[in-house]
C-alpha atoms as a PDB file:
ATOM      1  CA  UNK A   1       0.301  26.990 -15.697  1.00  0.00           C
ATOM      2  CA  UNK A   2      -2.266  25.650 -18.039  1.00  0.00           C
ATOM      3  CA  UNK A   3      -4.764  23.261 -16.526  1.00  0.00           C
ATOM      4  CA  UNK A   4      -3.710  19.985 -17.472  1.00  0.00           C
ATOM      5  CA  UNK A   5      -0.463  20.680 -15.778  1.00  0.00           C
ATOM      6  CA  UNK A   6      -2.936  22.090 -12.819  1.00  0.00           C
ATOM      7  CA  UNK A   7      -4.975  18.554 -12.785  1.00  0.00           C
ATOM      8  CA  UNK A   8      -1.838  16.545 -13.196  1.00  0.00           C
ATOM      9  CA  UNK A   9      -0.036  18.303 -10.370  1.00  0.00           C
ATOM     10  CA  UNK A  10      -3.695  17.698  -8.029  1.00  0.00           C
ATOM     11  CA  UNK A  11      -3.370  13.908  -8.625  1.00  0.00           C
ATOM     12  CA  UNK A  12       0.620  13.926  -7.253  1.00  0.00           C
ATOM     13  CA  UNK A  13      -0.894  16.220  -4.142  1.00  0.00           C
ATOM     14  CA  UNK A  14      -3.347  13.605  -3.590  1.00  0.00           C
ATOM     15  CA  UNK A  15      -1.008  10.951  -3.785  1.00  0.00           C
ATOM     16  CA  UNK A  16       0.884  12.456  -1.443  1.00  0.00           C
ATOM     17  CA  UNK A  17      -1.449  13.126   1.116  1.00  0.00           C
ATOM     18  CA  UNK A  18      -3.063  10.213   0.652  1.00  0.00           C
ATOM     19  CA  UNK A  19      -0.259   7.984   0.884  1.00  0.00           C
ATOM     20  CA  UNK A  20       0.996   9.994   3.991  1.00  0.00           C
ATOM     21  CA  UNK A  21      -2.608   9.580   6.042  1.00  0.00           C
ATOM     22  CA  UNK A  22      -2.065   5.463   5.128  1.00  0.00           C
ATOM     23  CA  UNK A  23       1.470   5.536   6.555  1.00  0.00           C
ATOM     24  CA  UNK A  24       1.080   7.436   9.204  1.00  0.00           C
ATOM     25  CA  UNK A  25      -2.227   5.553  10.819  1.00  0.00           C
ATOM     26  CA  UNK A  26      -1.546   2.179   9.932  1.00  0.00           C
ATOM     27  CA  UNK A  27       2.280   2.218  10.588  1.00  0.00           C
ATOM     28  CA  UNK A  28       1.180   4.281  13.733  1.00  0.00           C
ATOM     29  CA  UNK A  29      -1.146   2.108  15.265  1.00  0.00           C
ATOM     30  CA  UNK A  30       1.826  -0.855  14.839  1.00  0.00           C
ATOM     31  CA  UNK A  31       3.869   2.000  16.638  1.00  0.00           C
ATOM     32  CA  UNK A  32       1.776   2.866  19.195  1.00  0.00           C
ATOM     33  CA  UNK A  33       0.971  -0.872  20.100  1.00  0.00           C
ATOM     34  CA  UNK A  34       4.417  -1.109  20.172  1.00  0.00           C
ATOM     35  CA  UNK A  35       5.722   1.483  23.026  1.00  0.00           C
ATOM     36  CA  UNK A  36       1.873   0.637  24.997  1.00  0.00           C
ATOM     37  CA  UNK A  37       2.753  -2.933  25.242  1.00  0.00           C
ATOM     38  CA  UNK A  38      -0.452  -4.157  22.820  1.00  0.00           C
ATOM     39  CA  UNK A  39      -2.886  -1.598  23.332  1.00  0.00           C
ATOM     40  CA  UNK A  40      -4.211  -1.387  20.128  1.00  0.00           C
ATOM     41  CA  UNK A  41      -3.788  -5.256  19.616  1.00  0.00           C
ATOM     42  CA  UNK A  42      -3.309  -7.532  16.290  1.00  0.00           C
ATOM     43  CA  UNK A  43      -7.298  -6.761  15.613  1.00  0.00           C
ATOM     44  CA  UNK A  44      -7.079  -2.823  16.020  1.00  0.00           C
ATOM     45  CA  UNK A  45      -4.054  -2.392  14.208  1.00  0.00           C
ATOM     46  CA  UNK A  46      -5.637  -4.574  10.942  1.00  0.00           C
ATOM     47  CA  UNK A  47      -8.552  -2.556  11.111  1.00  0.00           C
ATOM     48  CA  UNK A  48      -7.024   0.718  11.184  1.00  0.00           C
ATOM     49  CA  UNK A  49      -5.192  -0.534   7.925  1.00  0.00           C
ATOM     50  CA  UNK A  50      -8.141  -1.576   6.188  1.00  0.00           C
ATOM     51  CA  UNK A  51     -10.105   1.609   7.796  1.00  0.00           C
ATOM     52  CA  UNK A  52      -7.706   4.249   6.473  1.00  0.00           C
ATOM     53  CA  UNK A  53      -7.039   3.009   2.957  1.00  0.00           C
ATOM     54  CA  UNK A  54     -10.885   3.110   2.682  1.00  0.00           C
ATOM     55  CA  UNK A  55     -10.990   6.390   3.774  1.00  0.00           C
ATOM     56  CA  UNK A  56      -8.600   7.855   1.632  1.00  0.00           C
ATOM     57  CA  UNK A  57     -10.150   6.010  -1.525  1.00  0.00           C
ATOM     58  CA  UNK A  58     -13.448   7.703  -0.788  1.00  0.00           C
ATOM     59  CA  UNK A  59     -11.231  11.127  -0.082  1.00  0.00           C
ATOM     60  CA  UNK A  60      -8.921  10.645  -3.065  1.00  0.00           C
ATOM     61  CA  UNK A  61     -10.432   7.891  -5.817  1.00  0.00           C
ATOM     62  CA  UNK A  62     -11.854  10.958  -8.312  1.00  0.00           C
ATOM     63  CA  UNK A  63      -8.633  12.508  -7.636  1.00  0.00           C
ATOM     64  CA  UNK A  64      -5.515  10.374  -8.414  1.00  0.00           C
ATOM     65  CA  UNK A  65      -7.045   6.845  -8.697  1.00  0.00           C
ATOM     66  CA  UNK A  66      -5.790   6.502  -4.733  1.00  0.00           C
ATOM     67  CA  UNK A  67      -3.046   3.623  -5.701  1.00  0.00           C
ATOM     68  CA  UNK A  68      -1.019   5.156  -2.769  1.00  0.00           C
ATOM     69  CA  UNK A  69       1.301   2.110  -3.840  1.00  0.00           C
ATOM     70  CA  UNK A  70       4.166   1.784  -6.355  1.00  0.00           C
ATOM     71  CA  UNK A  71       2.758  -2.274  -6.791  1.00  0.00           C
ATOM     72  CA  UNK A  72      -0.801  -1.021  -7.611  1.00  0.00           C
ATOM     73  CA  UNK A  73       0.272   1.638  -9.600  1.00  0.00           C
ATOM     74  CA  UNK A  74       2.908  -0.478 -11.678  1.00  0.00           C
ATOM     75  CA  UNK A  75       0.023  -2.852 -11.898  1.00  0.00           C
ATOM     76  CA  UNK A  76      -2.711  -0.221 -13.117  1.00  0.00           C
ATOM     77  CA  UNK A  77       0.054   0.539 -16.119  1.00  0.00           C
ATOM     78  CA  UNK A  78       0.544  -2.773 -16.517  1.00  0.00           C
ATOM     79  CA  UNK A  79      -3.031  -3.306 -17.465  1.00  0.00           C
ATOM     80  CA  UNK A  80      -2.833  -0.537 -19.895  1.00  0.00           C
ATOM     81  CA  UNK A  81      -5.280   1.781 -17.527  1.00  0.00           C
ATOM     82  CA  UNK A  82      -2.503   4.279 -16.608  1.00  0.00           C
ATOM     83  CA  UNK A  83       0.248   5.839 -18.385  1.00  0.00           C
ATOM     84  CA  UNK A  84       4.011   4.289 -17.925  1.00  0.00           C
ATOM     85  CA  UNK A  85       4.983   7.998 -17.910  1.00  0.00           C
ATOM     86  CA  UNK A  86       3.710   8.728 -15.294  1.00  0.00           C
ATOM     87  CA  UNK A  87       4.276   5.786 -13.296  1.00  0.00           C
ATOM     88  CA  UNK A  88       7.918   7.675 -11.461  1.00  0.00           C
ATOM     89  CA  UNK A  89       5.867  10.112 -10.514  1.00  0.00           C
ATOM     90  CA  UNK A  90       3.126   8.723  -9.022  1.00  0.00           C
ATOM     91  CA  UNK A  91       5.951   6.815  -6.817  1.00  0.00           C
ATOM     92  CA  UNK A  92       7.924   9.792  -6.085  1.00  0.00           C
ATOM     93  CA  UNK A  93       4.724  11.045  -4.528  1.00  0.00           C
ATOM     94  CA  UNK A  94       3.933   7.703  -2.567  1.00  0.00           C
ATOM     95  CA  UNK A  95       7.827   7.860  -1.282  1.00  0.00           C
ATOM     96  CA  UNK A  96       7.322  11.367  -0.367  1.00  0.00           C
ATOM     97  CA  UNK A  97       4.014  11.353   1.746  1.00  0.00           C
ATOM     98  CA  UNK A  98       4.953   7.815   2.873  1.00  0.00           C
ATOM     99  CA  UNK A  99       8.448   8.634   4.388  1.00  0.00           C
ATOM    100  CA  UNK A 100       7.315  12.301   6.026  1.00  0.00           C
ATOM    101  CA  UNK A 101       4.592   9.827   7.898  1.00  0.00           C
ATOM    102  CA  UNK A 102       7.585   7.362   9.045  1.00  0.00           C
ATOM    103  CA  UNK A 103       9.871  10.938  10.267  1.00  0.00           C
ATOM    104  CA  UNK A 104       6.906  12.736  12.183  1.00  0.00           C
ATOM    105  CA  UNK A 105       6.006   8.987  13.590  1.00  0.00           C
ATOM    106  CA  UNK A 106      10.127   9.130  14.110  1.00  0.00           C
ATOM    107  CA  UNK A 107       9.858  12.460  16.233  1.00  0.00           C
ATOM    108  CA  UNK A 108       6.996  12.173  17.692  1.00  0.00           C
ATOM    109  CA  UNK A 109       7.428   8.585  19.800  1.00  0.00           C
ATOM    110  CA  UNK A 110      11.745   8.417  19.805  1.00  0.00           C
ATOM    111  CA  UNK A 111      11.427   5.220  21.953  1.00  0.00           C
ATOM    112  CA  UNK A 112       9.625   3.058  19.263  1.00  0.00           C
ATOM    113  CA  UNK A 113      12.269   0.725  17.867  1.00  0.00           C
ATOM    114  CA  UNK A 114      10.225  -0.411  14.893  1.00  0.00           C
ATOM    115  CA  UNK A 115       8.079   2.242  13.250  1.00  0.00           C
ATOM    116  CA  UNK A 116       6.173  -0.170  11.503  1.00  0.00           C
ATOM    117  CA  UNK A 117       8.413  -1.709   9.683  1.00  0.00           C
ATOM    118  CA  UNK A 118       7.762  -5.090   7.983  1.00  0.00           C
ATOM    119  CA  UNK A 119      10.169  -8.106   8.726  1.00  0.00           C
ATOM    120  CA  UNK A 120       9.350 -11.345   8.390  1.00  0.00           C
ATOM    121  CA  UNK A 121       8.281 -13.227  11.798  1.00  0.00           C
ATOM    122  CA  UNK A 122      11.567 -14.891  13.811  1.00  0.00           C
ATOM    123  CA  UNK A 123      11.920 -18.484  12.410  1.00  0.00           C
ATOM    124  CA  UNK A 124       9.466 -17.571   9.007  1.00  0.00           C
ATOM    125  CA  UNK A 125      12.237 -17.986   6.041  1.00  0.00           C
ATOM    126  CA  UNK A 126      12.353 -14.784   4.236  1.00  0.00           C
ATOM    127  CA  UNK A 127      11.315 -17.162   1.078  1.00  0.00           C
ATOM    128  CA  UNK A 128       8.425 -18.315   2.627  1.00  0.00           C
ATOM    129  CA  UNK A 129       7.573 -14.288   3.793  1.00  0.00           C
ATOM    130  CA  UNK A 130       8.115 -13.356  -0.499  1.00  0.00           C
ATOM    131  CA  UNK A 131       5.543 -15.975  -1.608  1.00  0.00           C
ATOM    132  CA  UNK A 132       3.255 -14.941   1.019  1.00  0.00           C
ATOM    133  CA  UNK A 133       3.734 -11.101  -0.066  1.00  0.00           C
ATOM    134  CA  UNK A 134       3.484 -12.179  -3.671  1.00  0.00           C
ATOM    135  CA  UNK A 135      -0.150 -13.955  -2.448  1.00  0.00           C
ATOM    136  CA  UNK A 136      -1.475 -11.139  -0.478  1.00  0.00           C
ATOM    137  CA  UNK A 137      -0.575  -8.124  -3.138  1.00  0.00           C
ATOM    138  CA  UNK A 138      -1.918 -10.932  -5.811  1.00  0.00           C
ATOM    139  CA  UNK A 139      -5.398 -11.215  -4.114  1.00  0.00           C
ATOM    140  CA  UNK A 140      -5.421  -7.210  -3.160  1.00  0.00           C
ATOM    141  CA  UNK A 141      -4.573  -6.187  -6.821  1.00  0.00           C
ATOM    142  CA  UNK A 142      -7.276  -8.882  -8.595  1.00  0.00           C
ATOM    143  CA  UNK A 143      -9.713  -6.830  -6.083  1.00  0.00           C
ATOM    144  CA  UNK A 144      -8.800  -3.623  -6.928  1.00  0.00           C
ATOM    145  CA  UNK A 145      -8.630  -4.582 -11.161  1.00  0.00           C
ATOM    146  CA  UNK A 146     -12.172  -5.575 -10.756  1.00  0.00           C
ATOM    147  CA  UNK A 147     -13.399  -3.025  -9.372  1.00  0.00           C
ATOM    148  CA  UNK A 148     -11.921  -0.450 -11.201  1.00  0.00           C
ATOM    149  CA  UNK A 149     -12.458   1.687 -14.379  1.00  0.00           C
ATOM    150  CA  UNK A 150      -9.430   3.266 -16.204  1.00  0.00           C
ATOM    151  CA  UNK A 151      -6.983   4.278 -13.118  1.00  0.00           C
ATOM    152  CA  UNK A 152     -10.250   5.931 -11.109  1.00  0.00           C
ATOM    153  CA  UNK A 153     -11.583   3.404  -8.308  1.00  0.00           C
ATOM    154  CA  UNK A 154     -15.597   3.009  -8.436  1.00  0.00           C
ATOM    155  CA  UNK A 155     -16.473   5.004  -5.786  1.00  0.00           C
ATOM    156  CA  UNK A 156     -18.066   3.388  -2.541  1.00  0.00           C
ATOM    157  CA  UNK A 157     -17.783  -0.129  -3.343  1.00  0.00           C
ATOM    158  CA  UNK A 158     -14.586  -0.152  -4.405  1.00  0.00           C
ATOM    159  CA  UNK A 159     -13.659   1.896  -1.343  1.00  0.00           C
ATOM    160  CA  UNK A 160     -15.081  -0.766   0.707  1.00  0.00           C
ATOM    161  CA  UNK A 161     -13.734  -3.964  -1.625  1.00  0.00           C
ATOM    162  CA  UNK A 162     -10.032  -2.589  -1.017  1.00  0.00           C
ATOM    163  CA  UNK A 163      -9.901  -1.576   2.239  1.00  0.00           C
ATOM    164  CA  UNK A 164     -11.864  -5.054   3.359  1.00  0.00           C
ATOM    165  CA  UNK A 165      -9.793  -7.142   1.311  1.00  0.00           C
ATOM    166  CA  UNK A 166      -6.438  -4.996   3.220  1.00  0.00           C
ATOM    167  CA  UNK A 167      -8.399  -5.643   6.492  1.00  0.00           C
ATOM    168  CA  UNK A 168      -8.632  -9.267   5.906  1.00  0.00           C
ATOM    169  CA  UNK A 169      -4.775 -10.080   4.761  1.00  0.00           C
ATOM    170  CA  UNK A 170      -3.426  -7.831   7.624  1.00  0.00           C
ATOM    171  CA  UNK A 171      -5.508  -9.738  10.198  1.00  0.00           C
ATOM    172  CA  UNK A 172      -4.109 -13.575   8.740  1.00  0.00           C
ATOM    173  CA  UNK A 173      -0.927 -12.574   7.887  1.00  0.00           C
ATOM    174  CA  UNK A 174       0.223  -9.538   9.936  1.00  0.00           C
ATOM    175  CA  UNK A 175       1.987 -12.042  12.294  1.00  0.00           C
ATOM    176  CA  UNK A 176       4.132 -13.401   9.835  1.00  0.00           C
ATOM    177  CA  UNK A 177       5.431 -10.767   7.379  1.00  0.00           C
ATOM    178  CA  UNK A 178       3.341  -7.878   8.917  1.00  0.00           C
ATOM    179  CA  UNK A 179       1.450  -7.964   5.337  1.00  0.00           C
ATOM    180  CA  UNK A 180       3.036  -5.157   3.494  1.00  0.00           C
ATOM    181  CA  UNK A 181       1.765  -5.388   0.186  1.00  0.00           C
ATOM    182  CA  UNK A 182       3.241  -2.210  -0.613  1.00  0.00           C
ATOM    183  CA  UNK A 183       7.057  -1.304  -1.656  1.00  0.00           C
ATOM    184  CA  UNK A 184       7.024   2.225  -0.278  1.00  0.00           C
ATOM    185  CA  UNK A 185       5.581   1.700   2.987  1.00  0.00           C
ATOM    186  CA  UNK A 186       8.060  -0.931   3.859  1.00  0.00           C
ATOM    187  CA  UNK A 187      10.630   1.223   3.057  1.00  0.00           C
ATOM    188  CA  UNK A 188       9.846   4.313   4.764  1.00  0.00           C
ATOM    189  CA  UNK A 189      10.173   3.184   8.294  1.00  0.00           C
ATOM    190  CA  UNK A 190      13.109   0.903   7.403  1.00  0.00           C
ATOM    191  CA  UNK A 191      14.905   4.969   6.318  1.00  0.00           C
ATOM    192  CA  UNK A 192      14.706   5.342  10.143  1.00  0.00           C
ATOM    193  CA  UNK A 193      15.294   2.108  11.603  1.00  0.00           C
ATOM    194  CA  UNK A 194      18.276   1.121   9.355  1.00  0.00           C
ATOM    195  CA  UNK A 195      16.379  -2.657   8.899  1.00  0.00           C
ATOM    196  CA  UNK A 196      17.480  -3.154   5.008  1.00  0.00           C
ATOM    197  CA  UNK A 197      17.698  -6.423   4.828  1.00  0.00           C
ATOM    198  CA  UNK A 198      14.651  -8.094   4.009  1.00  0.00           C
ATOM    199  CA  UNK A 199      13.520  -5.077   1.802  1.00  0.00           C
ATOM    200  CA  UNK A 200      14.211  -7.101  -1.218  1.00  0.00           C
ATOM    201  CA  UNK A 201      11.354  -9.078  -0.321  1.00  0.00           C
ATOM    202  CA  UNK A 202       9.012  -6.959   0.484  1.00  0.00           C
ATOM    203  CA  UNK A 203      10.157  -4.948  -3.048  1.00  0.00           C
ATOM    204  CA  UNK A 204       9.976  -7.371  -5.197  1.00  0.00           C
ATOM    205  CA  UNK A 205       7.058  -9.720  -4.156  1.00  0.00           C
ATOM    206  CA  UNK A 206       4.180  -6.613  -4.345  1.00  0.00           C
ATOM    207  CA  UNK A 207       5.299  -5.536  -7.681  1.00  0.00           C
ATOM    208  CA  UNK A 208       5.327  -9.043  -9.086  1.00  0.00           C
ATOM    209  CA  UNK A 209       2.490 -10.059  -7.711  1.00  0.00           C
ATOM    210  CA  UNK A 210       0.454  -7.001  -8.187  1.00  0.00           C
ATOM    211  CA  UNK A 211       1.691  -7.868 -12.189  1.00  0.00           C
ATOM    212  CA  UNK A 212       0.502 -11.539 -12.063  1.00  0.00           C
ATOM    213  CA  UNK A 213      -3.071 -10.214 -11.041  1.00  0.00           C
ATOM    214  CA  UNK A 214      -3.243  -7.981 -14.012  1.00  0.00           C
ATOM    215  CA  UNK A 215      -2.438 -10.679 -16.047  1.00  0.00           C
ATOM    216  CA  UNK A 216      -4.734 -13.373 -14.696  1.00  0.00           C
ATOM    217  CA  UNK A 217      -7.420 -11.039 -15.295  1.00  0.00           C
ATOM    218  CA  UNK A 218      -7.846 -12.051 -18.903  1.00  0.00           C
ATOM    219  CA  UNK A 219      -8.860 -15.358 -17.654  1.00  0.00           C
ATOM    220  CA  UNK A 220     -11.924 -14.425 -15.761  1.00  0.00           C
ATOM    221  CA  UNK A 221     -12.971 -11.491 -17.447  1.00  0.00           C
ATOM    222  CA  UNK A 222     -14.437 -11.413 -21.193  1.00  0.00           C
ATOM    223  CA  UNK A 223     -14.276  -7.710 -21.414  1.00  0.00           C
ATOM    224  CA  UNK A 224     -10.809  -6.349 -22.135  1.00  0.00           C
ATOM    225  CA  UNK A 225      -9.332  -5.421 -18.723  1.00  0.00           C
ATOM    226  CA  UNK A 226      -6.047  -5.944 -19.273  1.00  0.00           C
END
């Protein structure tokens, strides 16, 4: 195997392991607040999201770029920073470390009803819960465009930038649509709960509004980002 093949195939590793540590803490802690009856509480369970995506940027950033998201990723090629080719693949990887996290969460506490799963909040029209998505990937992928170079994140800062800005939208807006943001970790857990029918939204909104950011970038920025 020559090494480009070797260096491509570490950046689909990382994206899988990655993506899998993400999954499996954040849509853990919603799990395990779950089954203790609010244990972890709103606060703990927006932290570890925020906590654990900054982790794994500072564990995985040289790596694969950590997108650990089919919206960022769509949005990186998008901007022209990351190859369209390559773009399946990357998600392939995010789908497999993200729905191994949802089956071990599955085995491991059987009595949890929800997994984590994203729905939006009883009496929130699942309209309303798109344009929200579409505002919170919006704001999270303008963050992570600015503070990135070519599909790598900038080390610590960015780390810090993304996983804040993650922090912050899951602490406002976990109540109402549980603040996805991300296409493959809604649809893990809803592989084990059977809860398909507000996917759509939680599909579609990330992706186009991780696309709007990239765009919008041209406005604020004189150097070429996009």
């Amino acid at each position: 195997m020559s090494n480009k093949k070797i260096n491509l195939m570490k950046k689909y590793y990382a994206e899988i392991l990655g993506t899998f540590a993400m999954v499996f803490c954040g849509c853990g802690a919603m799990t395990i607040n779950e089954i203790t009856n609010g244990s972890i509480s709103h606060v703990g369970v927006a932290a570890t999201w925020g906590l654990i995506v900054m982790a794994m940027i500072y564990a995985f950033g040289e790596i694969s770029g950590a997108h650990f998201n089919p919206a960022v990723t769509i949005g990186f090629a998008f901007a022209k920073k990351f190859s369209w080719k390559e773009v399946p693949k990357y998600i392939l990887a995010q789908a497999v470390g993200a729905i191994f996290a949802c089956f071990i969460l599955w085995f491991l506490f059987p009595e949890s009803q929800f997994l984590g799963e994203t729905t939006p909040a009883e009496g929130f029209a699942p309209f309303k819960a798109a344009i929200l998505e579409f505002l919170l990937t919006f704001f999270l992928m303008v963050v992570i465009i600015n503070v990135s170079t070519g599909s790598k994140e900038i080390g610590t800062m960015a780390a810090i930038a993304v996983g804040g800005v993650i922090l912050l939208e899951a602490m406002f807006a976990g109540p109402m649509t549980k603040a996805s943001m991300n296409p493959i970790r809604s649809i893990a857990p809803a592989l084990f709960t059977g809860q398909f029918q507000y996917l759509w939204l939680y599909i579609t909104a990330p992706i186009l509004g991780a696309i709007t950011a990239v765009s919008s970038c041209k406005l604020v920025k004189d150097n070429n980002c996009c």
